[in-house]
C-alpha atoms as a PDB file:
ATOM      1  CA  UNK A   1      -0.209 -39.703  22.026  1.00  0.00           C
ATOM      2  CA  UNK A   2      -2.940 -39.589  24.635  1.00  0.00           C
ATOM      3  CA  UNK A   3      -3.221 -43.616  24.749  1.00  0.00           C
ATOM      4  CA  UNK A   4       0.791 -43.769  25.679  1.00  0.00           C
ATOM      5  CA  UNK A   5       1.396 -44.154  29.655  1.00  0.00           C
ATOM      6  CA  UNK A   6       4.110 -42.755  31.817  1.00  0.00           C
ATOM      7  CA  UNK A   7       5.134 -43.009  34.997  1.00  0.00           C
ATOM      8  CA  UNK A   8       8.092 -41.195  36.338  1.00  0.00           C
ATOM      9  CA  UNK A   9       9.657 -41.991  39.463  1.00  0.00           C
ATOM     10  CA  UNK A  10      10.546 -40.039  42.381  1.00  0.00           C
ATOM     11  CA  UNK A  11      13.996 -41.331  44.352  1.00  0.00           C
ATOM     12  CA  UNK A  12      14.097 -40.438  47.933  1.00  0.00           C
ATOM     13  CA  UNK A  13      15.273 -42.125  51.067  1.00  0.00           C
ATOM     14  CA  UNK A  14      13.115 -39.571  53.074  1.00  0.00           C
ATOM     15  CA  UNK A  15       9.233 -38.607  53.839  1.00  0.00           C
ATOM     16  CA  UNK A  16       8.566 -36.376  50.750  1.00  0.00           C
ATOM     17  CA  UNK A  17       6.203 -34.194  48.723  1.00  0.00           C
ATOM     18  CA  UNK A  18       5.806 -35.140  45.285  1.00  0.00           C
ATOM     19  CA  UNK A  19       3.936 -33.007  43.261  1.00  0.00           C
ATOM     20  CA  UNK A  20       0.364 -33.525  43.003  1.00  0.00           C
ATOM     21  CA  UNK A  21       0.210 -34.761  39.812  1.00  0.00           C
ATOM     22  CA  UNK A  22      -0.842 -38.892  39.470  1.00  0.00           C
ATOM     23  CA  UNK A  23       2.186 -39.855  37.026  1.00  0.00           C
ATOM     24  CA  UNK A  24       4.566 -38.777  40.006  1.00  0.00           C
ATOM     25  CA  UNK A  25       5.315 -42.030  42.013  1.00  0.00           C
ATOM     26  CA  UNK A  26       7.746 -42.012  45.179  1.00  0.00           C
ATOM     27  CA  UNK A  27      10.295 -44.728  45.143  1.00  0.00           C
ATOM     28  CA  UNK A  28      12.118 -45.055  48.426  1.00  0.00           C
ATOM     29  CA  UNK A  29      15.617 -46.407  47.219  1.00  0.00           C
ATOM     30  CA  UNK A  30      17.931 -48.363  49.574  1.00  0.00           C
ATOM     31  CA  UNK A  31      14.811 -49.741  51.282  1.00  0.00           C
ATOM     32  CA  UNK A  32      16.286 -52.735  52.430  1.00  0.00           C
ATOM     33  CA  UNK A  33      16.848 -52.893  56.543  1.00  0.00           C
ATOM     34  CA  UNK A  34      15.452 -49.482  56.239  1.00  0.00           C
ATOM     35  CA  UNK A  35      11.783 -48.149  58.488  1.00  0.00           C
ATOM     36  CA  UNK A  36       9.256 -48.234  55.931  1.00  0.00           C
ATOM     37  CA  UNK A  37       8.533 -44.864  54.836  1.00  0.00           C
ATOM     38  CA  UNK A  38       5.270 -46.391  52.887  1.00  0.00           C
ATOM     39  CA  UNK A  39       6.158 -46.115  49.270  1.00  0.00           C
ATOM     40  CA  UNK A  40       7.108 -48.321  47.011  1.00  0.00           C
ATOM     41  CA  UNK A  41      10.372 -50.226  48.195  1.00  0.00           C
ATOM     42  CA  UNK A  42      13.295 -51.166  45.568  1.00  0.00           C
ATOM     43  CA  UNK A  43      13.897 -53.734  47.761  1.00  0.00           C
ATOM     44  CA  UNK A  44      11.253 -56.244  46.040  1.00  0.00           C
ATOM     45  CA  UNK A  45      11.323 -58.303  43.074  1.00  0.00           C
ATOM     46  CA  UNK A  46      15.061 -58.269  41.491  1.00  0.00           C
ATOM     47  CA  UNK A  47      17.423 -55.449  42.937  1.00  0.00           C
ATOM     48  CA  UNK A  48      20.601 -54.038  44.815  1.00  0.00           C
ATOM     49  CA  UNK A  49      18.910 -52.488  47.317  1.00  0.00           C
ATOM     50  CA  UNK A  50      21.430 -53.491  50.122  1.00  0.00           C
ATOM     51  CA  UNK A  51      24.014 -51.713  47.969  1.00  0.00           C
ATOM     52  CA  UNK A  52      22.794 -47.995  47.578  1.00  0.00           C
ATOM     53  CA  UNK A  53      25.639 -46.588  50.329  1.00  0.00           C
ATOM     54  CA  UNK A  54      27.683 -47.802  47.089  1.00  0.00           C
ATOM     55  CA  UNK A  55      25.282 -46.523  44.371  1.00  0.00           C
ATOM     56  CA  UNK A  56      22.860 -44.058  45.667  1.00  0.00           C
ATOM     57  CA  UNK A  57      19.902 -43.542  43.434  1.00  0.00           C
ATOM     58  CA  UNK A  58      21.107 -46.123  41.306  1.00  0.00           C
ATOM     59  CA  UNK A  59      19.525 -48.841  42.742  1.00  0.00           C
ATOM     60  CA  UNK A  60      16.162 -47.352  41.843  1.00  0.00           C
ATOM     61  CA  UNK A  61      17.111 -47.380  38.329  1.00  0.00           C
ATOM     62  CA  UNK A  62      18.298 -51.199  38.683  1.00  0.00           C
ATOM     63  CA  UNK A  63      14.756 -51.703  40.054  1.00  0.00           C
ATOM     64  CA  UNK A  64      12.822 -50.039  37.446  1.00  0.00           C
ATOM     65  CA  UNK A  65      15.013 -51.468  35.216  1.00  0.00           C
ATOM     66  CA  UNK A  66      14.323 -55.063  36.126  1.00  0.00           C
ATOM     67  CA  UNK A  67      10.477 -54.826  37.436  1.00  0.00           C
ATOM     68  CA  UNK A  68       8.512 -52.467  35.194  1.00  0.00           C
ATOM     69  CA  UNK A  69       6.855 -54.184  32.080  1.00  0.00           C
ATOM     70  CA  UNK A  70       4.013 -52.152  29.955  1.00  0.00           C
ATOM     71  CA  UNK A  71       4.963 -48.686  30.126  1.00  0.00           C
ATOM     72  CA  UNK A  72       6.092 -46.319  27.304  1.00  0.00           C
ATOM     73  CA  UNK A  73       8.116 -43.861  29.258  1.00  0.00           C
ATOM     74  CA  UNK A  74       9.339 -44.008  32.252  1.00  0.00           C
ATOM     75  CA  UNK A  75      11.523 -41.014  33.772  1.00  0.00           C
ATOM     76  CA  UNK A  76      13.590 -41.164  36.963  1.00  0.00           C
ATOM     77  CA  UNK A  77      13.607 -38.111  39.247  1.00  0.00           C
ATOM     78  CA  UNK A  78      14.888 -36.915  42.597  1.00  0.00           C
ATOM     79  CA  UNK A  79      12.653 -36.215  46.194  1.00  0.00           C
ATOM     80  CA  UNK A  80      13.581 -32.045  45.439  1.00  0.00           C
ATOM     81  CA  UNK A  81      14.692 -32.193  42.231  1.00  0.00           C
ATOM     82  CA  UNK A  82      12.408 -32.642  38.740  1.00  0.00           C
ATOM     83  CA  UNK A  83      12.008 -31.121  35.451  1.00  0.00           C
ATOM     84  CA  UNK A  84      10.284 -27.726  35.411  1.00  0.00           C
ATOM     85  CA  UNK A  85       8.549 -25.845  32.718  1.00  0.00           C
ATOM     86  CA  UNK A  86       8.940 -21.652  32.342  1.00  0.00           C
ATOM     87  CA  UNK A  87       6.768 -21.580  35.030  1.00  0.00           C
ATOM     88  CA  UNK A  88       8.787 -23.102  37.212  1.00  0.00           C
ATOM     89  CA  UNK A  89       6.190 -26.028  37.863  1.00  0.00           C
ATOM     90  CA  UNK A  90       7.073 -29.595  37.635  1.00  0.00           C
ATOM     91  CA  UNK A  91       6.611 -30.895  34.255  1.00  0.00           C
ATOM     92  CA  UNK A  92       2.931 -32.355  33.695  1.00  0.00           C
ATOM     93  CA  UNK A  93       2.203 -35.335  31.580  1.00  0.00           C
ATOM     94  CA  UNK A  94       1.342 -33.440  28.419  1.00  0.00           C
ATOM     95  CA  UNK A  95       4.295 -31.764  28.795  1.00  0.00           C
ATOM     96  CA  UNK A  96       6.266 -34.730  28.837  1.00  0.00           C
ATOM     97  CA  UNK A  97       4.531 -37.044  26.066  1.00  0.00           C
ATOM     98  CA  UNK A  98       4.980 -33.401  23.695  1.00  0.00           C
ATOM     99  CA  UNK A  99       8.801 -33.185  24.394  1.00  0.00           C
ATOM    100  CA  UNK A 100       8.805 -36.943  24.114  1.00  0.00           C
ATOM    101  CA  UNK A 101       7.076 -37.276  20.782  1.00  0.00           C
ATOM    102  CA  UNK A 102      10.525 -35.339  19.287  1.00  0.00           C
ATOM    103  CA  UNK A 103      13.059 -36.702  21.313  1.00  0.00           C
ATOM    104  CA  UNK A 104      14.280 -40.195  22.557  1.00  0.00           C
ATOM    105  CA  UNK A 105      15.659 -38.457  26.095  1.00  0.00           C
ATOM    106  CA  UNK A 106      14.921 -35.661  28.379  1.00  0.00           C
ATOM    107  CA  UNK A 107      17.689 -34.729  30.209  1.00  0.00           C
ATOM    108  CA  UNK A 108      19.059 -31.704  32.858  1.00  0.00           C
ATOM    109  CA  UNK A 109      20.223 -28.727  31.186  1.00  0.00           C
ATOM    110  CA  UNK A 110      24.124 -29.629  31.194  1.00  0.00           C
ATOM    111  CA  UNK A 111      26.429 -27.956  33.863  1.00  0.00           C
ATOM    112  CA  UNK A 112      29.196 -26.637  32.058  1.00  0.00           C
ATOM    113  CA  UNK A 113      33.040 -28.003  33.733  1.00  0.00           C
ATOM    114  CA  UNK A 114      35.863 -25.336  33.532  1.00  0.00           C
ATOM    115  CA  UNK A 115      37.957 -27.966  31.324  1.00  0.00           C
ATOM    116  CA  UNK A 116      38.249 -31.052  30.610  1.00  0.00           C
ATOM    117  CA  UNK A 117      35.201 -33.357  32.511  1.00  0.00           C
ATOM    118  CA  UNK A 118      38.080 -36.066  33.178  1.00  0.00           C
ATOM    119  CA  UNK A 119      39.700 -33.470  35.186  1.00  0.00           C
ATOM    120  CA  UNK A 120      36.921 -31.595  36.692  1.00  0.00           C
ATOM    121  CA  UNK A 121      36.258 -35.838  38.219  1.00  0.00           C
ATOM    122  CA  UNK A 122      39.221 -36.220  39.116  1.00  0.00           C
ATOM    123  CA  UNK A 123      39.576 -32.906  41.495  1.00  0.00           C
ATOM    124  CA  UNK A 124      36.616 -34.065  43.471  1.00  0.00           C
ATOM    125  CA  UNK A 125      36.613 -37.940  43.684  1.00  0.00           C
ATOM    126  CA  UNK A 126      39.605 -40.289  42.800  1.00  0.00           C
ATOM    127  CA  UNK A 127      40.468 -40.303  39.391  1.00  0.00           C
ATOM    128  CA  UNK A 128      41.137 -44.042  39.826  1.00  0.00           C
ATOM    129  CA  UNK A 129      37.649 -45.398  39.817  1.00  0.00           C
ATOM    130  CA  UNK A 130      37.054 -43.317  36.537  1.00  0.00           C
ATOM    131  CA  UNK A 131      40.070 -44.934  35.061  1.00  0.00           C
ATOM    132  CA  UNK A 132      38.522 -48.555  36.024  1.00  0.00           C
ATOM    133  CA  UNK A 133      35.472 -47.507  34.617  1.00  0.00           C
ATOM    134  CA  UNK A 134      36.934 -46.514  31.237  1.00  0.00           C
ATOM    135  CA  UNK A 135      39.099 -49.811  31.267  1.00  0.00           C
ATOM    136  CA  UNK A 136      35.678 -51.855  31.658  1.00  0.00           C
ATOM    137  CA  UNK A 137      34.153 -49.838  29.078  1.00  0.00           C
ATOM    138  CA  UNK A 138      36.317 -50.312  26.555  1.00  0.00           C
ATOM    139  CA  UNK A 139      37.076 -54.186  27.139  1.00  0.00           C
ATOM    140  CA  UNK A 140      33.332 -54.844  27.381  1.00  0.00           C
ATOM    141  CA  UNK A 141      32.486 -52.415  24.453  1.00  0.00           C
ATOM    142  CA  UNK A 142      35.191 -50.876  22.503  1.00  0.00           C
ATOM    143  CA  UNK A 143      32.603 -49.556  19.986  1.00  0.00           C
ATOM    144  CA  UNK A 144      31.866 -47.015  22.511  1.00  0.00           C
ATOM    145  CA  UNK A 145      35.588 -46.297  23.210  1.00  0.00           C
ATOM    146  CA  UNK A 146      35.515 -43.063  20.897  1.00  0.00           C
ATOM    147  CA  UNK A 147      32.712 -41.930  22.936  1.00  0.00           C
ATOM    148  CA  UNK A 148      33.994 -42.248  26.156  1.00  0.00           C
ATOM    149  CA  UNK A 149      37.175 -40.383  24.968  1.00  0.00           C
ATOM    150  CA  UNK A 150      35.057 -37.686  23.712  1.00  0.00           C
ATOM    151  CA  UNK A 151      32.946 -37.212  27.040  1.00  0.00           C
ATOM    152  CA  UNK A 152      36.383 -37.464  29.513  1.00  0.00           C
ATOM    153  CA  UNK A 153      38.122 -34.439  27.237  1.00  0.00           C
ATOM    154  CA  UNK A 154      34.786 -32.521  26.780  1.00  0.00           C
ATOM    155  CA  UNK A 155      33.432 -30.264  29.444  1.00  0.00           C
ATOM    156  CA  UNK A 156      29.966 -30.934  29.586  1.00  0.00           C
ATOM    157  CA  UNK A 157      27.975 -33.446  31.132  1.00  0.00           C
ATOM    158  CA  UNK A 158      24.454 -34.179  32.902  1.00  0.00           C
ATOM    159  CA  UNK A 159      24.195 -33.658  36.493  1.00  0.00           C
ATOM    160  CA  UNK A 160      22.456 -35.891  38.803  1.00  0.00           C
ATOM    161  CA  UNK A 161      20.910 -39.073  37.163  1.00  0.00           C
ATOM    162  CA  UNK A 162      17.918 -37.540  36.073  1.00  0.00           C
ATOM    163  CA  UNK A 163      16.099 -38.787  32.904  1.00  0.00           C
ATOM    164  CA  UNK A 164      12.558 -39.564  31.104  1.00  0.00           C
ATOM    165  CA  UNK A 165      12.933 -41.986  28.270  1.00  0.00           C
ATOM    166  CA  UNK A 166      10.920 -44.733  26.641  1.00  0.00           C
ATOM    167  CA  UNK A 167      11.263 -47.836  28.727  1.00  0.00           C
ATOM    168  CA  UNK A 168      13.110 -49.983  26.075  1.00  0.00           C
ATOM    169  CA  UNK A 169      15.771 -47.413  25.828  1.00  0.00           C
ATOM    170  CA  UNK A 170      16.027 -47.031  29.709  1.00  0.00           C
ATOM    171  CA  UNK A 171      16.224 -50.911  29.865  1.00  0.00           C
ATOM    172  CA  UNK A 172      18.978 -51.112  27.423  1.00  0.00           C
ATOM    173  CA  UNK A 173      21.112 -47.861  29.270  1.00  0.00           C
ATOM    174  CA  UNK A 174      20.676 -50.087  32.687  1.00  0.00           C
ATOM    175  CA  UNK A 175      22.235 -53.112  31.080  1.00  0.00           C
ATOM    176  CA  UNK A 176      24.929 -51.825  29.756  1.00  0.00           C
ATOM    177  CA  UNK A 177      25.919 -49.213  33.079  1.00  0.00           C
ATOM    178  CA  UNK A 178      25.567 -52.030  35.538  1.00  0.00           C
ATOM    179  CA  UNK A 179      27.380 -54.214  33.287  1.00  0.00           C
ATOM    180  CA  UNK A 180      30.545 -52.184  32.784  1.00  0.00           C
ATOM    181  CA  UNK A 181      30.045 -51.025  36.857  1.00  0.00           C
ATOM    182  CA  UNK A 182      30.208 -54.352  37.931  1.00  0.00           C
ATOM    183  CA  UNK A 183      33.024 -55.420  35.572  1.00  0.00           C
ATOM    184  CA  UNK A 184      35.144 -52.410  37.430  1.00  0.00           C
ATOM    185  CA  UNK A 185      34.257 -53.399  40.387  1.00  0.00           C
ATOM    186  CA  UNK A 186      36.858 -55.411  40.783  1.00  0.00           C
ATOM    187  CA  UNK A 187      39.089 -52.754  40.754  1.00  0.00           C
ATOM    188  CA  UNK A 188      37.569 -49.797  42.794  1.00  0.00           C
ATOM    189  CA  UNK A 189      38.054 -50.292  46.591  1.00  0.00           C
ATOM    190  CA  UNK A 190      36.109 -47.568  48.874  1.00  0.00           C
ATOM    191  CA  UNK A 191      37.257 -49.212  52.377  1.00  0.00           C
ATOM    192  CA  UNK A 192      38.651 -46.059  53.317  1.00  0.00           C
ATOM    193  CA  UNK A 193      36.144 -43.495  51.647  1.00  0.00           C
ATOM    194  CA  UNK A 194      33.453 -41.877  53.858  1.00  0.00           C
ATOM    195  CA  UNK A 195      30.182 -42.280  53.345  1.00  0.00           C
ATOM    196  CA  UNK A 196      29.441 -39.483  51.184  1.00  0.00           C
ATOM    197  CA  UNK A 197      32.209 -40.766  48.816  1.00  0.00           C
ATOM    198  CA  UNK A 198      31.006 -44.418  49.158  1.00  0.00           C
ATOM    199  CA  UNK A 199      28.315 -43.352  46.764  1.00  0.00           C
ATOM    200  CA  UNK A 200      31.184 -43.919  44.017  1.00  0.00           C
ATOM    201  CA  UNK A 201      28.886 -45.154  41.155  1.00  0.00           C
ATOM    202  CA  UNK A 202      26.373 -42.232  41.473  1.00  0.00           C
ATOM    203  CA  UNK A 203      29.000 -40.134  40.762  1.00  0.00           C
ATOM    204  CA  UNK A 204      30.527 -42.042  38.435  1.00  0.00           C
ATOM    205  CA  UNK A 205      27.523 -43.053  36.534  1.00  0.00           C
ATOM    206  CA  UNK A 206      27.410 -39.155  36.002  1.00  0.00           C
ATOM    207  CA  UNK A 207      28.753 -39.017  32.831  1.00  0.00           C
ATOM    208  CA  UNK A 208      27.762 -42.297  31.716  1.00  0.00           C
ATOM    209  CA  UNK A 209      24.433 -41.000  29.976  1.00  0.00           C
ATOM    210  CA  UNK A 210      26.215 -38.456  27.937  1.00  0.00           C
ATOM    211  CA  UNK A 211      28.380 -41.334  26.378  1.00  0.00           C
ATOM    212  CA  UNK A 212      25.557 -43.624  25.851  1.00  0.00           C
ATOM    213  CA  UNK A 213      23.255 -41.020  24.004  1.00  0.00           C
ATOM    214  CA  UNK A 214      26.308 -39.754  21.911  1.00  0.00           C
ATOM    215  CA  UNK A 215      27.060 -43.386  20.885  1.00  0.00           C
ATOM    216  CA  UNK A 216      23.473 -44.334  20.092  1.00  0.00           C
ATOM    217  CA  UNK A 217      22.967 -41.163  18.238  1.00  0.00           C
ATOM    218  CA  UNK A 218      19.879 -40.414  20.823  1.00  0.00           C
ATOM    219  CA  UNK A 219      17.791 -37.211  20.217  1.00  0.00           C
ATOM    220  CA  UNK A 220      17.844 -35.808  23.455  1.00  0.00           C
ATOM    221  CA  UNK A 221      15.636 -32.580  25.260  1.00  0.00           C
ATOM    222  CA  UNK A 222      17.890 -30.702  28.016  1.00  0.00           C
ATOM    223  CA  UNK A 223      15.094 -29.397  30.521  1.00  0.00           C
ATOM    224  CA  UNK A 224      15.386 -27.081  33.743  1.00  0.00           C
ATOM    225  CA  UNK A 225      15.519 -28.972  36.873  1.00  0.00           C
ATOM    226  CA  UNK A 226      13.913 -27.191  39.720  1.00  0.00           C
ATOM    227  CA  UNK A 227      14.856 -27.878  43.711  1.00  0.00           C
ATOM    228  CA  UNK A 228      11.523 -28.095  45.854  1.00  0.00           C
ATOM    229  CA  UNK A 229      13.024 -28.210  49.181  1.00  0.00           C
ATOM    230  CA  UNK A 230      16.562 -28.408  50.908  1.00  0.00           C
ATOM    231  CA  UNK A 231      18.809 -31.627  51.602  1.00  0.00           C
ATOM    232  CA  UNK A 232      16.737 -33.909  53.893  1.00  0.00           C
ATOM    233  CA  UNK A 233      20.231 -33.999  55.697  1.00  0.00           C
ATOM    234  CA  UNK A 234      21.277 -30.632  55.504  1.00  0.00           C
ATOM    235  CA  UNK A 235      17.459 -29.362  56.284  1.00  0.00           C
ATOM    236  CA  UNK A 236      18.459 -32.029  60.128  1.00  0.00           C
ATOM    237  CA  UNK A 237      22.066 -30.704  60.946  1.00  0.00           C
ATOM    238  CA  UNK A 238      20.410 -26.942  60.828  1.00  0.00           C
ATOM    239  CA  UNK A 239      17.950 -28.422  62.934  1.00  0.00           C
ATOM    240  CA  UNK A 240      20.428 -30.306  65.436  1.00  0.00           C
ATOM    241  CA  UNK A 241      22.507 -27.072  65.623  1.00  0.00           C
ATOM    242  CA  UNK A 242      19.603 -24.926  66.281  1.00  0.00           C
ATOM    243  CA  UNK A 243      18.795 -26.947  69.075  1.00  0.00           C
ATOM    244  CA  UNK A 244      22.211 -27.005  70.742  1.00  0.00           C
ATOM    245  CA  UNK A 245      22.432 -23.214  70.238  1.00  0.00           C
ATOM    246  CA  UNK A 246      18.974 -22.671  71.673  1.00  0.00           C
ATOM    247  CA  UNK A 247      20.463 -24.331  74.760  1.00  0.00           C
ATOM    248  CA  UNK A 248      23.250 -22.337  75.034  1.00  0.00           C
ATOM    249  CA  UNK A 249      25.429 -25.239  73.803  1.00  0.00           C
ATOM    250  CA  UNK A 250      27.729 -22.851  71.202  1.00  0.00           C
ATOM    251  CA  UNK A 251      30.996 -24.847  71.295  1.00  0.00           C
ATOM    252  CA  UNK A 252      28.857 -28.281  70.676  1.00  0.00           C
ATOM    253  CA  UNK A 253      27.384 -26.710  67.566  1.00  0.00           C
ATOM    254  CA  UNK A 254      30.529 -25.121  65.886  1.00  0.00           C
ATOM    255  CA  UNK A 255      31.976 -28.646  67.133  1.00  0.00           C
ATOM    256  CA  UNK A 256      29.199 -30.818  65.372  1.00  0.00           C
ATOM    257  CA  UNK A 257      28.871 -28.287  62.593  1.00  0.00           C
ATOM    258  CA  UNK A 258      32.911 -28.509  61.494  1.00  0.00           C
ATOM    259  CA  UNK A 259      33.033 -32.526  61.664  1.00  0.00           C
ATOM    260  CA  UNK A 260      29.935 -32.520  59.885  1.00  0.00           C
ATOM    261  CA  UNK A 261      31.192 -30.759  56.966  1.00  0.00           C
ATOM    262  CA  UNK A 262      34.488 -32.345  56.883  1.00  0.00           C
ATOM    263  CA  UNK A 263      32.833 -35.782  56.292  1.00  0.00           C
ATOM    264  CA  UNK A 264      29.776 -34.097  53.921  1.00  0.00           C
ATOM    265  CA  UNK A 265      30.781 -30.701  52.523  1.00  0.00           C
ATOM    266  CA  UNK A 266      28.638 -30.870  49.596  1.00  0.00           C
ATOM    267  CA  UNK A 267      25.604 -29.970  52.515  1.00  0.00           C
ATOM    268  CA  UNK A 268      26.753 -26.762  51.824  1.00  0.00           C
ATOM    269  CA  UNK A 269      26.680 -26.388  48.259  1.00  0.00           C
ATOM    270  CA  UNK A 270      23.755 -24.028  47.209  1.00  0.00           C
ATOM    271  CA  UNK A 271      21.582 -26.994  45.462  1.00  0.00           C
ATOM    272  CA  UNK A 272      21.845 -28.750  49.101  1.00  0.00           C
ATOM    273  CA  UNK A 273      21.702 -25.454  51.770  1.00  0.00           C
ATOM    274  CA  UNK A 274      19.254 -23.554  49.012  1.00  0.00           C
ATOM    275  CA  UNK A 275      18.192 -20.967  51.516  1.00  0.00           C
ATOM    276  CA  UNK A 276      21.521 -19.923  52.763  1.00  0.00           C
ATOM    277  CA  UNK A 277      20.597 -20.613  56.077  1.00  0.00           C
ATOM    278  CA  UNK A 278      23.724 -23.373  57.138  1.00  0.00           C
ATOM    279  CA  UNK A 279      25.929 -20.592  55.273  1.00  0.00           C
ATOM    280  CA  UNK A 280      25.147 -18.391  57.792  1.00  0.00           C
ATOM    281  CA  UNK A 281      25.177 -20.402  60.874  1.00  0.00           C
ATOM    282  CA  UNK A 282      28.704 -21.344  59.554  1.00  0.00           C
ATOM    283  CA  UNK A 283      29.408 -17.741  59.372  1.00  0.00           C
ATOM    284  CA  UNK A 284      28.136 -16.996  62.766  1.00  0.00           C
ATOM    285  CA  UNK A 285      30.074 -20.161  64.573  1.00  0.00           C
ATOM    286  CA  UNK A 286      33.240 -19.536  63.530  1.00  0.00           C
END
């Protein structure tokens, strides 16, 4: 188990901290036309860079997907969020070739939906694009229709893209999501979305893993994930409005702050604002 290599790569469109630990490797995802933040790029060899407003960290998977040979595990993780131990640390690479040894996946703890996961979709994104994803699925592979059935009427599901899985296995889940994503495609049309809800096959993409490892009858580890920091872009509209209010500019911040939210609400969501602070400058403006 010592011989076996792992890397496990850290999406982030922002300057980050990664832990300190060698196997960690920052991957700056929709690189392309973007200032070079001097990590890796997924903008080399073969990738969809130029499409991550529509896929968000998704095109690092495409890229590790298509351009790493050699490795026996590979994991994909976030710029503030990664697998923790009881601690509370970052899991190390022992920690990860032990879990790994047992299991074919390591995956979030699941978040738990209040009914049916087709539903719980479908009240925050349009129900639509999950239709023309199920459509693809089952023309392209019926054999996993059951599956998907089973995932849309279940309530659980794996938040956030997040996984650390032998490479062969993570090649294989790539294949098949882009395949069925760009079969449906064809159908979804985000013209009018904003560009939070561009990001369509991040979200969509979602539940995807739960179908695959339920079809493939995967053995799979659910681990905590841990947040190291705030949203880079929550963490800059606190910033922007402290500025404005520090000038005495009150009715430019509640302003900026309201049409801010209405195009990105999810910066307030606790996983995004994790201190509470753009609660209460919300609380304070109105």
């Amino acid at each position: 188990m010592d011989q076996q290599s792992i890397i496990i790569f850290v999406a982030t469109h922002v300057k980050c901290n990664p832990p300190a630990i060698p196997i960690y490797v920052p991957l700056h995802v929709g690189r392309e036309g973007r200032e070079d933040l001097g990590y890796v790029g997924d903008n080399i060899g073969k990738n969809i860079s130029d499409l991550n407003y529509l896929y968000g960290e998704l095109t690092g998977l495409y890229w590790i997907s298509q351009n790493i040979q050699g490795m026996d595990y590979i994991g994909l993780c976030h710029y503030r969020r990664y697998f923790i131990n009881e601690q509370k640390y970052p899991l190390n690479r022992q920690e990860y070739l032990s879990i790994l040894k047992d299991h074919d996946i390591i995956v979030p703890v699941h978040q738990q939906c209040d009914g049916a996961y087709y539903d719980y979709f479908c009240r925050f994104h349009n129900g639509k694009d999950l239709d023309a994803v199920g459509r693809a699925l089952k023309t392209l592979y019926p054999d996993y229709s059951d599956s998907y059935d089973k995932a849309m009427s279940g309530q659980r599901f794996f938040y956030g893209n997040l996984m650390v899985t032998s490479l062969d296995i993570l090649k294989d889940y790539a294949d098949w999501l882009f395949h069925i994503f760009s079969a449906a495609s064809a159908e979804i049309d985000v013209s009018n979305y904003d560009a939070y809800h561009k990001r369509v096959y991040g979200f969509l993409s979602e539940q995807m893993i739960m179908i695959y490892i339920m079809k493939n009858g995967l053995s799979y580890h659910e681990v905590p994930v841990g947040l190291s920091e705030q949203k880079a872009e929550t963490a800059m509209l606190i910033n922007q409005l402290k500025e404005l209010l520090d000038r005495g500019k009150r009715t430019e911040a509640s302003s900026l702050l309201m049409d801010t939210l209405k195009k990105r609400p999810d910066l307030l969501a606790d996983n995004a604002d994790t201190e509470g602070e753009l609660k209460q400058l919300l609380q304070s403006l109105r």
